[in-house]
N, C-alpha and C. Protein backbone atom coordinates (compact mmCIF):
# COMPACT_ATOMS: atom_id res chain seq x y z
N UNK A 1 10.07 -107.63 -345.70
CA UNK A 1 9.78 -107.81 -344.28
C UNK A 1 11.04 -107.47 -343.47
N UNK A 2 11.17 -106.76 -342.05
CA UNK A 2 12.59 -106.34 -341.21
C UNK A 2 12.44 -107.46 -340.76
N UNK A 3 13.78 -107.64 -340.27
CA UNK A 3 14.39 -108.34 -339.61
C UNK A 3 14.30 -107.55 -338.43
N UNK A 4 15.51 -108.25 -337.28
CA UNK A 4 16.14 -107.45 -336.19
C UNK A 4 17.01 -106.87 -336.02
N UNK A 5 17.53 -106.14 -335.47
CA UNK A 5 18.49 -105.56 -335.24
C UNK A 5 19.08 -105.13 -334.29
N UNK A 6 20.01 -104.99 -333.31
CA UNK A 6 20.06 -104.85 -332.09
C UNK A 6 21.47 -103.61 -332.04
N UNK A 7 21.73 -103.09 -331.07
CA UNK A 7 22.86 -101.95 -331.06
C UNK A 7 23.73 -102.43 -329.94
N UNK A 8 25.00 -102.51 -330.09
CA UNK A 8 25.93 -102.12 -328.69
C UNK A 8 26.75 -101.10 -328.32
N UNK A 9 26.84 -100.17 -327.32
CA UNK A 9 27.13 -99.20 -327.36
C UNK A 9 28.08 -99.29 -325.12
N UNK A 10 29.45 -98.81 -325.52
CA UNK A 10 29.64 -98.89 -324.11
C UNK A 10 28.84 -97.63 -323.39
N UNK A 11 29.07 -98.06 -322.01
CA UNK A 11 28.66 -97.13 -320.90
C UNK A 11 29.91 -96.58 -320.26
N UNK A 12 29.95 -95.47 -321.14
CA UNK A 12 30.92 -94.86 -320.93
C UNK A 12 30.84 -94.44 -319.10
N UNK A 13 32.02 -94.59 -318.00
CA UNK A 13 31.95 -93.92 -317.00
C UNK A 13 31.18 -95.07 -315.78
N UNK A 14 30.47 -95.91 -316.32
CA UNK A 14 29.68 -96.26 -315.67
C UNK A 14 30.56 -97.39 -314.81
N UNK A 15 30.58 -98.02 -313.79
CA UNK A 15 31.10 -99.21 -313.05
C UNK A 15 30.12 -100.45 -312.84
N UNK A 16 29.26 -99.83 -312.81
CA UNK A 16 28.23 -101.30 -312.92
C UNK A 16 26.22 -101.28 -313.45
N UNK A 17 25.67 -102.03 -313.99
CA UNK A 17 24.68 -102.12 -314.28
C UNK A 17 23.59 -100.84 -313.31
N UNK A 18 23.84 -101.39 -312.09
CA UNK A 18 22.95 -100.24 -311.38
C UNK A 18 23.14 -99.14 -311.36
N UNK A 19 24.46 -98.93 -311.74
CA UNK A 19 24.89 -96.64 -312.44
C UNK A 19 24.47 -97.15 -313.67
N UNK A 20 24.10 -97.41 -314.07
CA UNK A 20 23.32 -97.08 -315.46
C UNK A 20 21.89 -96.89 -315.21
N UNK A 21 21.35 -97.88 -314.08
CA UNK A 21 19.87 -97.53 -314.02
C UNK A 21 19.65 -96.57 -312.75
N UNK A 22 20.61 -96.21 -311.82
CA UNK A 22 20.61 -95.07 -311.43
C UNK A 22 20.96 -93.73 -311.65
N UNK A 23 21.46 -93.20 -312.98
CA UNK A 23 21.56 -92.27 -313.84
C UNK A 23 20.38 -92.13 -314.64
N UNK A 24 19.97 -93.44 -315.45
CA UNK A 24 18.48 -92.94 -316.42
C UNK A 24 17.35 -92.93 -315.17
N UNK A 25 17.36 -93.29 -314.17
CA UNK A 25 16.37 -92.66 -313.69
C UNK A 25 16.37 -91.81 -312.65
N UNK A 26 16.77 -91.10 -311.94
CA UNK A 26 17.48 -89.97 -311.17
C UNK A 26 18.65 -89.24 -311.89
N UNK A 27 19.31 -89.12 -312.52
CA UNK A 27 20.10 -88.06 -312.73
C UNK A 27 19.77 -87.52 -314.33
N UNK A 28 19.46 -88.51 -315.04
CA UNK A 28 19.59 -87.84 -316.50
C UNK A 28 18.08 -86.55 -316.74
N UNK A 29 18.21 -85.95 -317.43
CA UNK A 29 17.06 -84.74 -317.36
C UNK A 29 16.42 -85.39 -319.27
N UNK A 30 17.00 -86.26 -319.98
CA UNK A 30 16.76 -86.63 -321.11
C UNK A 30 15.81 -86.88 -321.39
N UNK A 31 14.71 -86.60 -321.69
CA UNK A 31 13.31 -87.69 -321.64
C UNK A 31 12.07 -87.29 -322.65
N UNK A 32 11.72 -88.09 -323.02
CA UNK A 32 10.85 -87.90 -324.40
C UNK A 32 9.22 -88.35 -323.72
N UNK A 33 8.45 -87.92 -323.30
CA UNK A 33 7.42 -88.68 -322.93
C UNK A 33 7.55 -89.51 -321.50
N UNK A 34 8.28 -88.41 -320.43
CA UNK A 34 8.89 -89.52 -319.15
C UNK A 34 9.66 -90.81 -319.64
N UNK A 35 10.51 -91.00 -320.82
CA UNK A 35 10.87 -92.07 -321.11
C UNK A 35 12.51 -91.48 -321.23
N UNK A 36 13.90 -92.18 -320.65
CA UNK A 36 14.77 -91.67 -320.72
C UNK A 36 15.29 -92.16 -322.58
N UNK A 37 16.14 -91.73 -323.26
CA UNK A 37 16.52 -91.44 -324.37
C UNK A 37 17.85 -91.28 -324.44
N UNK A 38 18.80 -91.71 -324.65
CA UNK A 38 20.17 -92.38 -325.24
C UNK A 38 20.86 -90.94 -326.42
N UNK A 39 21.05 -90.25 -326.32
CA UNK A 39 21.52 -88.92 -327.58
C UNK A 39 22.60 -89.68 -328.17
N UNK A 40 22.68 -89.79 -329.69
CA UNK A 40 23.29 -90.33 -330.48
C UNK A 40 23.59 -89.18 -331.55
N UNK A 41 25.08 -88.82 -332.16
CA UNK A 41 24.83 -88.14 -333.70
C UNK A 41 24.74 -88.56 -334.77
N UNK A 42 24.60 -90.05 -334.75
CA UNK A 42 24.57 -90.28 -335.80
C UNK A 42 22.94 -91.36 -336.25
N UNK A 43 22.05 -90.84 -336.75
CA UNK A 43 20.54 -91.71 -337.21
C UNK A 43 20.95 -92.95 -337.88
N UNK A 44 20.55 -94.16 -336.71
CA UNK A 44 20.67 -95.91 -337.51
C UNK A 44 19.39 -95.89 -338.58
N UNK A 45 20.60 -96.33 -339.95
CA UNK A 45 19.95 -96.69 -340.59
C UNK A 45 19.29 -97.76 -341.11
N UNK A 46 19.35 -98.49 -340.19
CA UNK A 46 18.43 -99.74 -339.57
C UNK A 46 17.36 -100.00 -339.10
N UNK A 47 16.51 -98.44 -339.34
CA UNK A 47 15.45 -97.92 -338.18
C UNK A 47 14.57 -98.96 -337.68
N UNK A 48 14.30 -99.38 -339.28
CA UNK A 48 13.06 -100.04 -339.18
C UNK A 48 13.15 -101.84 -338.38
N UNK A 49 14.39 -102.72 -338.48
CA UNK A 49 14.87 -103.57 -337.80
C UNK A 49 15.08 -103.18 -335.97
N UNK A 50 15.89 -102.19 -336.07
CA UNK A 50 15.95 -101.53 -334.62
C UNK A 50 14.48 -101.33 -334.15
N UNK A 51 13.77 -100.83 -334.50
CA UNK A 51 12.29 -100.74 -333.91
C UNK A 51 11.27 -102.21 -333.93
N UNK A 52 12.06 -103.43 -334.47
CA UNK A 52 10.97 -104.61 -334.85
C UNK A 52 11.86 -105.95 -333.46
N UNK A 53 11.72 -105.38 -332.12
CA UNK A 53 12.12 -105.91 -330.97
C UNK A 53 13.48 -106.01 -331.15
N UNK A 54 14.24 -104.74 -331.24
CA UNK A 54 15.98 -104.46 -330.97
C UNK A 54 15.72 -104.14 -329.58
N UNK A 55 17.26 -103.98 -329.14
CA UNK A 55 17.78 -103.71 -327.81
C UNK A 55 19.02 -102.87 -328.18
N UNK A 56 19.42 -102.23 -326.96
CA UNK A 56 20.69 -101.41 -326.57
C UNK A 56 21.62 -102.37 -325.90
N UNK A 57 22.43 -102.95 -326.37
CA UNK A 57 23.23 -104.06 -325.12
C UNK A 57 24.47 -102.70 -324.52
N UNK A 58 24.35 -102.99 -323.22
CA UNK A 58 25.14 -101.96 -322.79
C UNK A 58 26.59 -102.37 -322.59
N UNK A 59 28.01 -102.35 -323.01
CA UNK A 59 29.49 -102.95 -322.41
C UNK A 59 29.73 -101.91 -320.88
N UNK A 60 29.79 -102.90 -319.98
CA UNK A 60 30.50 -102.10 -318.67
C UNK A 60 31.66 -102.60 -318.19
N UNK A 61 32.34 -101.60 -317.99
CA UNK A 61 34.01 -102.33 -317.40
C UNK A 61 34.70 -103.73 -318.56
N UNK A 62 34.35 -103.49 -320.09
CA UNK A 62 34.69 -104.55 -320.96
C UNK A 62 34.09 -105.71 -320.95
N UNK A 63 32.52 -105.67 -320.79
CA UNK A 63 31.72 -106.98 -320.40
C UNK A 63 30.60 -106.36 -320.94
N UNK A 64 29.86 -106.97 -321.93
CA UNK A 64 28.34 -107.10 -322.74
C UNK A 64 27.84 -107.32 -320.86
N UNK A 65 26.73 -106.63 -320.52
CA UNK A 65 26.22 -106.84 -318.90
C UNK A 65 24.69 -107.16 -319.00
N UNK A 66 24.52 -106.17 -319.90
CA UNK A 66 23.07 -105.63 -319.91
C UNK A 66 22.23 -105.45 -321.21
N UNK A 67 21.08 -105.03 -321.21
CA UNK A 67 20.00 -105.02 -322.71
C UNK A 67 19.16 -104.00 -322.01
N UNK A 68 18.50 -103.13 -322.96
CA UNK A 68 17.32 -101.98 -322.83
C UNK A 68 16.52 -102.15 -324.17
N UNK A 69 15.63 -102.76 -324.07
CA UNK A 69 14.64 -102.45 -325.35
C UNK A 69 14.46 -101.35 -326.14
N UNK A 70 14.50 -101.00 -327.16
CA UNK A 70 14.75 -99.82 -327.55
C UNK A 70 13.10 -99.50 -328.41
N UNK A 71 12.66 -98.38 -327.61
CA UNK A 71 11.17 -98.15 -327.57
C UNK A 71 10.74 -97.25 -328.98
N UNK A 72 11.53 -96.44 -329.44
CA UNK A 72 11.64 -94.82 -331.03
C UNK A 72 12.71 -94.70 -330.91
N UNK A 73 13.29 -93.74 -332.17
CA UNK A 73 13.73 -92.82 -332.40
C UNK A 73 13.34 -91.97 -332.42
N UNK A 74 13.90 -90.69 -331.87
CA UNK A 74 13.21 -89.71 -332.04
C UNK A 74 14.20 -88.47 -332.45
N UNK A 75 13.91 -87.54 -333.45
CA UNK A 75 14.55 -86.37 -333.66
C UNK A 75 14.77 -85.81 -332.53
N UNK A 76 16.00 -85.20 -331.95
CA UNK A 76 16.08 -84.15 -331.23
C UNK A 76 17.03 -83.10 -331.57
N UNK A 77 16.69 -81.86 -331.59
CA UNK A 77 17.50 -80.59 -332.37
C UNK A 77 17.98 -80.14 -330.83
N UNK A 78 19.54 -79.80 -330.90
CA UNK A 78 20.16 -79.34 -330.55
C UNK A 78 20.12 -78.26 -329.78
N UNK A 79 20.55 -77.08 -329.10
CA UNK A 79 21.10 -75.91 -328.97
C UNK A 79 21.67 -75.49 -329.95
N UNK A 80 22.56 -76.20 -330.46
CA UNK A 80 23.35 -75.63 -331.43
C UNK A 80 22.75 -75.80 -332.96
N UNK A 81 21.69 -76.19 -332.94
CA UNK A 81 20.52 -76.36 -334.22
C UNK A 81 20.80 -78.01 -334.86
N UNK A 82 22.00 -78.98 -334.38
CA UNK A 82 22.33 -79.83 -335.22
C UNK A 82 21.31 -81.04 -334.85
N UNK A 83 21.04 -81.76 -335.44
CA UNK A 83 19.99 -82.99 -335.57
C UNK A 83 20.68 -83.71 -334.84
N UNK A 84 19.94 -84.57 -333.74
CA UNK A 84 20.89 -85.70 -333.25
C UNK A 84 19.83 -87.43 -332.86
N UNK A 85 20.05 -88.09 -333.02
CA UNK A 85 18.93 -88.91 -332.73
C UNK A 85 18.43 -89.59 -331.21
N UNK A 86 17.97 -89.38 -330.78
CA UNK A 86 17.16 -89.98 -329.56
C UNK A 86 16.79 -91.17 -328.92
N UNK A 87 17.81 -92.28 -328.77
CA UNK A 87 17.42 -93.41 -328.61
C UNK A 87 16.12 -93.59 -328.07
N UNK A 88 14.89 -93.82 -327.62
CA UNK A 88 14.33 -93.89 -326.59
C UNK A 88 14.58 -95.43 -325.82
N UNK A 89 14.73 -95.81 -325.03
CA UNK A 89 14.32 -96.98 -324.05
C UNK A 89 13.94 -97.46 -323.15
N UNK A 90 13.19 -98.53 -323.21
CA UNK A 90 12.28 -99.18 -322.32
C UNK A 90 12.85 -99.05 -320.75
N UNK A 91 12.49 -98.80 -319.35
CA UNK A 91 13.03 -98.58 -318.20
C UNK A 91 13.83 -99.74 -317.59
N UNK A 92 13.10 -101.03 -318.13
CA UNK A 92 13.66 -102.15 -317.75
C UNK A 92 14.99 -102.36 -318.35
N UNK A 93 16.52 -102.52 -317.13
CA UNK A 93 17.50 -103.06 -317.62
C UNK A 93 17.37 -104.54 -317.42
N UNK A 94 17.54 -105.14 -318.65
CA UNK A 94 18.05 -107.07 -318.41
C UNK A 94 19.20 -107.34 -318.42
N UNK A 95 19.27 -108.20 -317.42
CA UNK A 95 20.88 -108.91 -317.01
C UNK A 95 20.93 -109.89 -318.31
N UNK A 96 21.98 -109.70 -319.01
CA UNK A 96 22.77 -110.43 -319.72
C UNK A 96 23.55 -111.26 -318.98
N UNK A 97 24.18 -113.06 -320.08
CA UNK A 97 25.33 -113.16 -319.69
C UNK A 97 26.67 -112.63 -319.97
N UNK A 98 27.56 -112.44 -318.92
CA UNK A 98 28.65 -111.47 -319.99
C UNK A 98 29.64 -111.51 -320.77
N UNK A 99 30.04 -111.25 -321.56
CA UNK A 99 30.51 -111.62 -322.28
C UNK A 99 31.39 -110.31 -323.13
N UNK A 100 32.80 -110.60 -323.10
CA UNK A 100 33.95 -109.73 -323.36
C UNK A 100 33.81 -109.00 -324.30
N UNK A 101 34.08 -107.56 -324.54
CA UNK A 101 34.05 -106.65 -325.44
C UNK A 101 35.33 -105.34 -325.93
N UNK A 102 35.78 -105.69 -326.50
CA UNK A 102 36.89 -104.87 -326.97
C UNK A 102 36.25 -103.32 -326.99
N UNK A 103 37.30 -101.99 -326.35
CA UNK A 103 36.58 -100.66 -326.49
C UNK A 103 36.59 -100.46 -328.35
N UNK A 104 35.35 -99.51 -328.46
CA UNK A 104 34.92 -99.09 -329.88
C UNK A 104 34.37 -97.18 -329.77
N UNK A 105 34.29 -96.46 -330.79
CA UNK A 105 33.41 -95.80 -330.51
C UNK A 105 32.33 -95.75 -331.07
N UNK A 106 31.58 -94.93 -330.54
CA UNK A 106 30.43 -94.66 -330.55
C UNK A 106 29.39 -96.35 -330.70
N UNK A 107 28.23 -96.30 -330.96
CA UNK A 107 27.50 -97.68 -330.61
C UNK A 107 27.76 -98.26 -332.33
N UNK A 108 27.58 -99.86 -332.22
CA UNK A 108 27.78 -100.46 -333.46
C UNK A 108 26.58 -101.18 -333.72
N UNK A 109 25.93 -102.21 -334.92
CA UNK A 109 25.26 -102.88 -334.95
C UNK A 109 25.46 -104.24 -334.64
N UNK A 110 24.39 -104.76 -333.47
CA UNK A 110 24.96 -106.19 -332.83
C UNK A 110 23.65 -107.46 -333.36
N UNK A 111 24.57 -108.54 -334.59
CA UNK A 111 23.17 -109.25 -335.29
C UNK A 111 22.88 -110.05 -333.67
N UNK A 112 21.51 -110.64 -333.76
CA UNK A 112 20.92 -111.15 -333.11
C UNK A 112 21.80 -112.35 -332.34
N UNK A 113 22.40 -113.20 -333.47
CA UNK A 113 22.93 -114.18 -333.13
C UNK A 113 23.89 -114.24 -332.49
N UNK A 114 24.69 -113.06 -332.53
CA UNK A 114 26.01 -113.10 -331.79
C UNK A 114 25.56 -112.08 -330.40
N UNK A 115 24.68 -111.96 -330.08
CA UNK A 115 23.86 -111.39 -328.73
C UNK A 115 24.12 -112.07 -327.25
N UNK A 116 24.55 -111.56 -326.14
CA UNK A 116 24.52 -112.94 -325.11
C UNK A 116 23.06 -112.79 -324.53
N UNK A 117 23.02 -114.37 -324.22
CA UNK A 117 21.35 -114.14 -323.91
C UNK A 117 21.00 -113.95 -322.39
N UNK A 118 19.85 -113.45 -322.62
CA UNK A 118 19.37 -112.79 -321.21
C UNK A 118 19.49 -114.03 -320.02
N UNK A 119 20.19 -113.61 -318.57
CA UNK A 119 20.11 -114.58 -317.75
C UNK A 119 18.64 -114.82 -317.14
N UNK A 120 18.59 -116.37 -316.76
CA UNK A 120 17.70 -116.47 -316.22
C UNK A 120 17.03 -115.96 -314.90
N UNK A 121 15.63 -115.57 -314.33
CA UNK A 121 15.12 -114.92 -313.35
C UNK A 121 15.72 -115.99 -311.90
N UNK A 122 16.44 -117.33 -312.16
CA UNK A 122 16.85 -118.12 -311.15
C UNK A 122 18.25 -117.22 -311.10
N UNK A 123 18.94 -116.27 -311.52
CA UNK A 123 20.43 -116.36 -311.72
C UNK A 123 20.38 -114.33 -311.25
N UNK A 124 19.16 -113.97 -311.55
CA UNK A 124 19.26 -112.38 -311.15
C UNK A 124 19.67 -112.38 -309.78
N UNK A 125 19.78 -112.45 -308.85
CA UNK A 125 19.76 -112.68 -307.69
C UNK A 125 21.43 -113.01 -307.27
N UNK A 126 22.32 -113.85 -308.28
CA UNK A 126 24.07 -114.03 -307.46
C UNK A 126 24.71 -113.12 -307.43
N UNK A 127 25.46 -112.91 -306.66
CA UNK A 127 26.20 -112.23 -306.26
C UNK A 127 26.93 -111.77 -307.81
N UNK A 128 27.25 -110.56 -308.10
CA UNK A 128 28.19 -109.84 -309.11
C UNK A 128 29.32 -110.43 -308.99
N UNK A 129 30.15 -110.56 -310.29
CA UNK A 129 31.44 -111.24 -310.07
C UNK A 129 32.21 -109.97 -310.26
N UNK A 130 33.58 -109.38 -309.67
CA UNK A 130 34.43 -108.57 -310.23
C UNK A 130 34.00 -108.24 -311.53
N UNK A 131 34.34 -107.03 -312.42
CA UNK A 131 34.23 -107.38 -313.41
C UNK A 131 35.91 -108.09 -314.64
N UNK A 132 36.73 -107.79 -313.76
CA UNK A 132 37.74 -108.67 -313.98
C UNK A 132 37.80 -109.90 -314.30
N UNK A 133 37.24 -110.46 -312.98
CA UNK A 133 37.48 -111.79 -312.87
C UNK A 133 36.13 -112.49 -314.00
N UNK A 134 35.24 -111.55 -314.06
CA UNK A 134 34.03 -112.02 -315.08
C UNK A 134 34.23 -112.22 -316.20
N UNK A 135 35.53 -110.90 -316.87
CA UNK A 135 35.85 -111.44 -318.15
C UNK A 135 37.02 -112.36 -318.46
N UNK A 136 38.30 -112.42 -317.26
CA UNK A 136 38.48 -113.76 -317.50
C UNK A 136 37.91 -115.00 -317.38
N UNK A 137 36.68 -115.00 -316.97
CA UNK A 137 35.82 -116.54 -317.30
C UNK A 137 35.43 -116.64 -318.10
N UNK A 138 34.70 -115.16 -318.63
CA UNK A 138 33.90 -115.41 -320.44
C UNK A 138 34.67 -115.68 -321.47
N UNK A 139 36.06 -114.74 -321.26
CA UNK A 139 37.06 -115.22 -322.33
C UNK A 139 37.74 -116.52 -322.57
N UNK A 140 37.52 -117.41 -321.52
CA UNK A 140 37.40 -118.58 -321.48
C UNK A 140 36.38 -119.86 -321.82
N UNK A 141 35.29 -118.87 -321.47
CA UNK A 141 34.29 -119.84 -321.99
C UNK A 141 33.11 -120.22 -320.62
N UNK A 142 34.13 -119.96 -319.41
CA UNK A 142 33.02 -120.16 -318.28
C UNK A 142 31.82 -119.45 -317.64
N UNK A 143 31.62 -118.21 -318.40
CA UNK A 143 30.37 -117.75 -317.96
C UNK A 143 29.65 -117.71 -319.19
């Protein structure tokens, strides 16, 4: 029987949650079925966990921010003929709480348990903290 599996991967470039969801949906041309898609080179071999309710947690400015359900994989061949894999994901970004992240490359595998959990629909709504000042609170313990 799979388990779960979840991915974290930074956003490279990005400054805050809403350039991420204003890139996958106005700027990126990526899309599998009107669905935007994540290009990866390297195929998780986790597939089958990643597809049994995983997520994409996104790091912005050194802060876990965000989650994207992660909908297939999908093959996509290149220009240059090389195989690359296709994240697909769900349109909805969820606010995470945030929580500090050292830079890495490319995306890693994130177990369930060490996940920050989605904020509540009372908490979507406050004001953004710096993202500075956000991770000196998480690294503390206060957010």
């Amino acid at each position: 029987m799979a388990g779960t599996i979840h991915l974290i991967k930074l956003s490279v470039g990005s400054d805050s949650v809403e350039q991420i969801e204003d890139w996958q949906q106005n700027r990126s041309k990526q899309r599998v079925n009107g669905q935007y898609f994540h290009l990866t080179r390297m195929w998780p071999k986790r597939e089958t966990d990643l597809l049994n309710g995983g997520s994409i947690y996104w790091v912005v400015k050194g802060l876990i921010q965000a989650r994207q359900r992660i909908i297939a994989l999908e093959e996509i061949i290149g220009d240059d003929g090389i195989r690359r894999c296709g994240i697909v994901l769900d349109p909805e970004l969820i606010r995470t709480a945030t929580a500090p992240k050292r830079p890495f490359q490319g995306w890693r595998y994130l177990k369930p348990e060490d996940a920050p959990p989605d904020l509540g629909k009372s908490r979507l709504n406050d004001d953004t903290l710096p993202p500075e000042l956000a991770g000196a609170l998480a690294e503390i313990g206060v957010l």
